[in-house]
N, C-alpha and C. Protein backbone atom coordinates (compact mmCIF):
# COMPACT_ATOMS: atom_id res chain seq x y z
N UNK A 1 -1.93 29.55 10.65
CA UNK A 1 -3.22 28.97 10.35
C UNK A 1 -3.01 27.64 9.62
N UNK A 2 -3.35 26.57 10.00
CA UNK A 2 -4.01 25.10 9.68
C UNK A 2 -4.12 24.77 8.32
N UNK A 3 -4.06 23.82 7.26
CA UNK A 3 -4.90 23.83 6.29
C UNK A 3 -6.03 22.98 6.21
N UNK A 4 -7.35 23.66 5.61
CA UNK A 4 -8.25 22.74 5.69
C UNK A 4 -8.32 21.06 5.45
N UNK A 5 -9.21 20.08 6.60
CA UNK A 5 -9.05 19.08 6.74
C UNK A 5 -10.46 19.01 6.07
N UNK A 6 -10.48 17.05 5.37
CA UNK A 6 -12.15 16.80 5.15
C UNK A 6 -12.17 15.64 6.41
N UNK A 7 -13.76 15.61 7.02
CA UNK A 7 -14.05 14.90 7.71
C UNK A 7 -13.93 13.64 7.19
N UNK A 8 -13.81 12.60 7.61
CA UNK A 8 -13.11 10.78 7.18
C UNK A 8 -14.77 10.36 7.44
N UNK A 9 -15.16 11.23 8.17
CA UNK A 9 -17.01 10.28 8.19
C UNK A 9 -17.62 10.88 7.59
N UNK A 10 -17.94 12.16 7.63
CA UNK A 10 -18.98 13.09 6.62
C UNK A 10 -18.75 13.37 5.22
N UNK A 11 -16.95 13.96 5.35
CA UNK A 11 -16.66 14.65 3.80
C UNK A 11 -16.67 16.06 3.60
N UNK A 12 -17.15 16.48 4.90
CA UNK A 12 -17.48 18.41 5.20
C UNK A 12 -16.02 18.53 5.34
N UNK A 13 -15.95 19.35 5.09
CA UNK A 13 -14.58 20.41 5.08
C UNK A 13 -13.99 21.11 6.71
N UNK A 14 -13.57 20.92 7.08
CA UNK A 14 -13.49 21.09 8.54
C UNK A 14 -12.45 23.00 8.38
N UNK A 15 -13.13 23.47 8.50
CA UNK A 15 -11.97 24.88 8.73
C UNK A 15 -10.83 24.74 9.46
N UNK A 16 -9.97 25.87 9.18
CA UNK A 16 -8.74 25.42 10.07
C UNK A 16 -9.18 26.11 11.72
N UNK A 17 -9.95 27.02 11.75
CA UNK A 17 -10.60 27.50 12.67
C UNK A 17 -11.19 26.50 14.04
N UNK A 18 -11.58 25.65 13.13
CA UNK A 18 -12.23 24.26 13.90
C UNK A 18 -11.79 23.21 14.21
N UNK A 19 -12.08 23.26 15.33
CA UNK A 19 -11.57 21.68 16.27
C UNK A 19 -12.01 20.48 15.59
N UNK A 20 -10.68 20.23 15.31
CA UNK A 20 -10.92 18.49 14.46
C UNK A 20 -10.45 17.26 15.58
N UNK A 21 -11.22 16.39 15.52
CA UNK A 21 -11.06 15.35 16.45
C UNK A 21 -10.64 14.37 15.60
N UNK A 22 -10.04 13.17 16.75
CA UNK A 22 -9.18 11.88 15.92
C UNK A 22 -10.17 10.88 16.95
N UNK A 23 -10.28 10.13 15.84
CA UNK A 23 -11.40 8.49 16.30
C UNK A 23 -10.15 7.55 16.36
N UNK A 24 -9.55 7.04 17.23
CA UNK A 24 -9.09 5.49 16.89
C UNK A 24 -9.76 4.49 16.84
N UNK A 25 -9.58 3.39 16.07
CA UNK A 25 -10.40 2.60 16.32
C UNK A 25 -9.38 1.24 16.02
N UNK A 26 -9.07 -0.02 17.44
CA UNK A 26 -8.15 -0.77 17.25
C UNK A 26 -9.23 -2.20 17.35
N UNK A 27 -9.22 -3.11 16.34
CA UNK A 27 -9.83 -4.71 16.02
C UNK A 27 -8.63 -5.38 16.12
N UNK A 28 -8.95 -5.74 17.19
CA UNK A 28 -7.72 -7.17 17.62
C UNK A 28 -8.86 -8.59 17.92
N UNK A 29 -8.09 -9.56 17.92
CA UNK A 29 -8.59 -10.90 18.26
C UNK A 29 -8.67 -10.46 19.96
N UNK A 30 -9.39 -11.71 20.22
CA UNK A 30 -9.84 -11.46 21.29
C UNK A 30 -8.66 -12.65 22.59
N UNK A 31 -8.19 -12.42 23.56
CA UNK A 31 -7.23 -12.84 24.09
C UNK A 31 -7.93 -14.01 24.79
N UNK A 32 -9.02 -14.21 25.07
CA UNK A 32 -9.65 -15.40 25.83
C UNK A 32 -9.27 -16.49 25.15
N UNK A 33 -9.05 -17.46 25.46
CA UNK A 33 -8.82 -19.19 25.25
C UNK A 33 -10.43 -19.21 25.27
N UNK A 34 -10.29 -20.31 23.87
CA UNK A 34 -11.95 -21.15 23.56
C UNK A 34 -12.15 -22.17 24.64
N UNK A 35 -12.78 -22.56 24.83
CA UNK A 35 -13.47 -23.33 25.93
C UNK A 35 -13.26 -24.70 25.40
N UNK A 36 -12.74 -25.43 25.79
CA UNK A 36 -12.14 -26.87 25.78
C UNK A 36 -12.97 -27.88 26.35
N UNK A 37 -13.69 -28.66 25.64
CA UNK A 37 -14.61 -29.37 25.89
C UNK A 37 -14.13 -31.29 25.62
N UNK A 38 -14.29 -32.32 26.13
CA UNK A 38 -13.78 -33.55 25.79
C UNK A 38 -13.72 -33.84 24.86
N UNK A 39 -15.17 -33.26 23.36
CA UNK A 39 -14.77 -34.08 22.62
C UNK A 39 -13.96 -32.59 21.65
N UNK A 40 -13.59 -31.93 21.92
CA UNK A 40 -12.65 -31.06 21.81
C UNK A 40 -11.19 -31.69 22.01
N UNK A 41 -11.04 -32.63 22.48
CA UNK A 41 -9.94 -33.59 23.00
C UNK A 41 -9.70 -34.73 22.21
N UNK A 42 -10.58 -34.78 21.80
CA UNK A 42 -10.60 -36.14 20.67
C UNK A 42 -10.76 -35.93 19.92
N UNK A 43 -10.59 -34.89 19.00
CA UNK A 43 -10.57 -34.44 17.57
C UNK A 43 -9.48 -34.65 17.27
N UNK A 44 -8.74 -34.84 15.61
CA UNK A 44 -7.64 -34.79 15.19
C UNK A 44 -7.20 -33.28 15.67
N UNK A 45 -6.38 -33.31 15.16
CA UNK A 45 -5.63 -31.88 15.50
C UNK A 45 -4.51 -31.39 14.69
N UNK A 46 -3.93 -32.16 14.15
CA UNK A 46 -3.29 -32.17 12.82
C UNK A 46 -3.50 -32.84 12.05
N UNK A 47 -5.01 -32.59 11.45
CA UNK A 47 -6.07 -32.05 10.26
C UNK A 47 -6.40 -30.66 10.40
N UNK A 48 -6.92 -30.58 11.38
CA UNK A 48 -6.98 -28.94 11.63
C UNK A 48 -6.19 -27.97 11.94
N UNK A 49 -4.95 -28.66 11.99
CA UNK A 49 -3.72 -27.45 12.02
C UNK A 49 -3.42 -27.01 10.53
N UNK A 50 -3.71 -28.44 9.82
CA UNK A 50 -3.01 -28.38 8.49
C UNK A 50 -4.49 -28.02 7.68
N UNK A 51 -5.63 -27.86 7.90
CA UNK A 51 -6.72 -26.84 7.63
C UNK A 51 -6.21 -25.45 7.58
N UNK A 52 -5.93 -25.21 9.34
CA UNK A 52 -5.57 -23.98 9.30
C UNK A 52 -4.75 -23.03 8.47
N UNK A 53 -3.40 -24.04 8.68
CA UNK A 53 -2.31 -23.06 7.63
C UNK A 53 -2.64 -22.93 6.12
N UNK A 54 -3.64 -24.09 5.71
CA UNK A 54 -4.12 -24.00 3.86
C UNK A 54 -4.56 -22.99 3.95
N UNK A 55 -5.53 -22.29 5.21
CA UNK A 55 -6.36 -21.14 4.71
C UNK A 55 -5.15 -20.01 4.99
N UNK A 56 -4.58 -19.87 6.07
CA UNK A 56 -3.22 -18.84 5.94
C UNK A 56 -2.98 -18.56 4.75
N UNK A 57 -2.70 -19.36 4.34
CA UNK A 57 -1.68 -19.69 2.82
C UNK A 57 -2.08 -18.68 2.07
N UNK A 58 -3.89 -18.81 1.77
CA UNK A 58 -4.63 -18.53 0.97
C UNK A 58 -4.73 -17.04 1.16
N UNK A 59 -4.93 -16.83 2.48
CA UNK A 59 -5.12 -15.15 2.55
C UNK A 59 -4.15 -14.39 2.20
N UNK A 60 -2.42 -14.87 2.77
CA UNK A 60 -1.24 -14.07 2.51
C UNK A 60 -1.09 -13.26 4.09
N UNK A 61 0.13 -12.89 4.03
CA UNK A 61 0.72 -12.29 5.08
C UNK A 61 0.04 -11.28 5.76
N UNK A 62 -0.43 -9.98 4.84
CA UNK A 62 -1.55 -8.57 5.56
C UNK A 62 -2.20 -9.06 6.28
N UNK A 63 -3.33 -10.45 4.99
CA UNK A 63 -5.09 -10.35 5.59
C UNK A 63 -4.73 -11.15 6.98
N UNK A 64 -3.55 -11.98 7.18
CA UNK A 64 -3.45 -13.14 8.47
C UNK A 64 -3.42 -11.67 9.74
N UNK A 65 -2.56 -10.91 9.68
CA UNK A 65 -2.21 -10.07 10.48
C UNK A 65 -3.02 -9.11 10.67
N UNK A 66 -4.26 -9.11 9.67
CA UNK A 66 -5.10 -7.97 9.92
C UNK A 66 -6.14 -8.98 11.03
N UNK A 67 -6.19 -10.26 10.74
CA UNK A 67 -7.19 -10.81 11.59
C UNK A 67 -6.53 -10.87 13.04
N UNK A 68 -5.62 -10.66 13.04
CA UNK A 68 -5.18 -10.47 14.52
C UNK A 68 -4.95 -8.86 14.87
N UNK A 69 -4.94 -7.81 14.38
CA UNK A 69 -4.84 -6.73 14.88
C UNK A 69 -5.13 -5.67 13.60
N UNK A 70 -5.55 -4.52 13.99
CA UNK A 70 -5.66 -3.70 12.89
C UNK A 70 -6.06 -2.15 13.63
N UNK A 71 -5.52 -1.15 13.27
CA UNK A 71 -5.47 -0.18 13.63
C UNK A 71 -5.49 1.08 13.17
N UNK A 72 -6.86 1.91 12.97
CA UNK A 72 -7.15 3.00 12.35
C UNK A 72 -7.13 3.97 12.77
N UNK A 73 -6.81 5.50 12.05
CA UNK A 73 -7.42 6.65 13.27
C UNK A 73 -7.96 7.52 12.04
N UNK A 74 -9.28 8.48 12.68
CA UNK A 74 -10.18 9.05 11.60
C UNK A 74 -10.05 10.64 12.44
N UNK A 75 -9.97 11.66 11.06
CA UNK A 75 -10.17 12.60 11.57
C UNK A 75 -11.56 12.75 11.28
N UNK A 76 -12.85 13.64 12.31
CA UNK A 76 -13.75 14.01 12.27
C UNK A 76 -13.66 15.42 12.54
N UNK A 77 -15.13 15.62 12.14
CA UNK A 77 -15.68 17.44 12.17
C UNK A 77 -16.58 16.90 13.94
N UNK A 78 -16.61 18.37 14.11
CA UNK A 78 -17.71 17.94 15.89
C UNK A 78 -18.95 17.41 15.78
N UNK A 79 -19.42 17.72 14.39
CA UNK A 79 -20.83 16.93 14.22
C UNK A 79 -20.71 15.26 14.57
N UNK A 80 -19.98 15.09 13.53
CA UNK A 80 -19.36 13.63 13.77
C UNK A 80 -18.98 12.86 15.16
N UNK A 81 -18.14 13.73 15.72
CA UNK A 81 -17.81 13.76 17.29
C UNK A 81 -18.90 13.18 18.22
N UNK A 82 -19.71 14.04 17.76
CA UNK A 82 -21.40 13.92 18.61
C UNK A 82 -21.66 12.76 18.32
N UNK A 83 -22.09 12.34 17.09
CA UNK A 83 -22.88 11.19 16.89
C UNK A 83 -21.82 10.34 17.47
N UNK A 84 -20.79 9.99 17.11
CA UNK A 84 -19.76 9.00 17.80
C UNK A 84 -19.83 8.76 19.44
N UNK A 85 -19.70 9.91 19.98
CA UNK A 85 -20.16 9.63 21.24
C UNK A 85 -21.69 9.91 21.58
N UNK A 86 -22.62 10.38 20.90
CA UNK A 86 -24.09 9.76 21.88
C UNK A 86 -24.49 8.69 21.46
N UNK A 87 -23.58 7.73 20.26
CA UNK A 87 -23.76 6.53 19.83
C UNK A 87 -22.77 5.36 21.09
N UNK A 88 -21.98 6.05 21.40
CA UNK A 88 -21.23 5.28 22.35
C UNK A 88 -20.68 5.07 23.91
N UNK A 89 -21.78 5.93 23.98
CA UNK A 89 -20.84 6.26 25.39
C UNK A 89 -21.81 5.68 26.34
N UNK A 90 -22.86 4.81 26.12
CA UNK A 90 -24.01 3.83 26.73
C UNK A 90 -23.43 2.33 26.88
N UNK A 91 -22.72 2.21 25.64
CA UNK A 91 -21.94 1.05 25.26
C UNK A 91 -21.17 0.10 26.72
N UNK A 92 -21.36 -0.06 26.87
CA UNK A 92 -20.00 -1.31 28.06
C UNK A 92 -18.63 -1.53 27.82
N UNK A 93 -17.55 -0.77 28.25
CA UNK A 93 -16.39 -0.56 28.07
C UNK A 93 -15.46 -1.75 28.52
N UNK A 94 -14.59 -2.60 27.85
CA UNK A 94 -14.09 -3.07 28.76
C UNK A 94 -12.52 -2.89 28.17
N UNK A 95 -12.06 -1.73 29.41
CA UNK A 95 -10.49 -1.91 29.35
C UNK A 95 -9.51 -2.60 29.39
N UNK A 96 -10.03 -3.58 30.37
CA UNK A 96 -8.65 -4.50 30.75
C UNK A 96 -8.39 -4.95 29.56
């Protein structure tokens, strides 16, 4: 027998009896290229590189890497389960 889990969304106590489910949930940047426009072309560009890295600087190594990827997983109770999926499963999936 299991030892009791708490739900990561509710806080209920999940028995060991009971089917506990895992949520992943992965926030990555998004892989599309910004849309490049002329006067997108005629901007400095190293001003804004050297923008960029001041703010790097500022955040530190985690927060840079969390803005490019980040990766959770939640245990839930079935209540939870439910709402997660009749909250999501209307949603527009896109795998690729």
């Amino acid at each position: 027998m299991g030892k009791p889990r708490l739900c990561d969304n509710c806080g209920r106590q999940i028995d060991p009896e009971e089917v506990a489910y895992w949520v992943r949930l992965e926030i990555f940047a998004s892989p599309e290229a910004p849309t490049i426009t002329p006067e997108n072309l005629e901007q400095n560009h190293i001003a804004q590189m050297e923008v960029l890295i001041a703010q790097m600087e500022r955040l530190g190594p985690d927060e840079c890497e969390a803005q490019v990827f980040e990766a959770y997983r939640f245990v839930v109770c079935a209540a939870c389960r439910n709402y997660f999926h009749e909250h999501l499963k209307h949603r527009r999936l896109d795998t690729s």
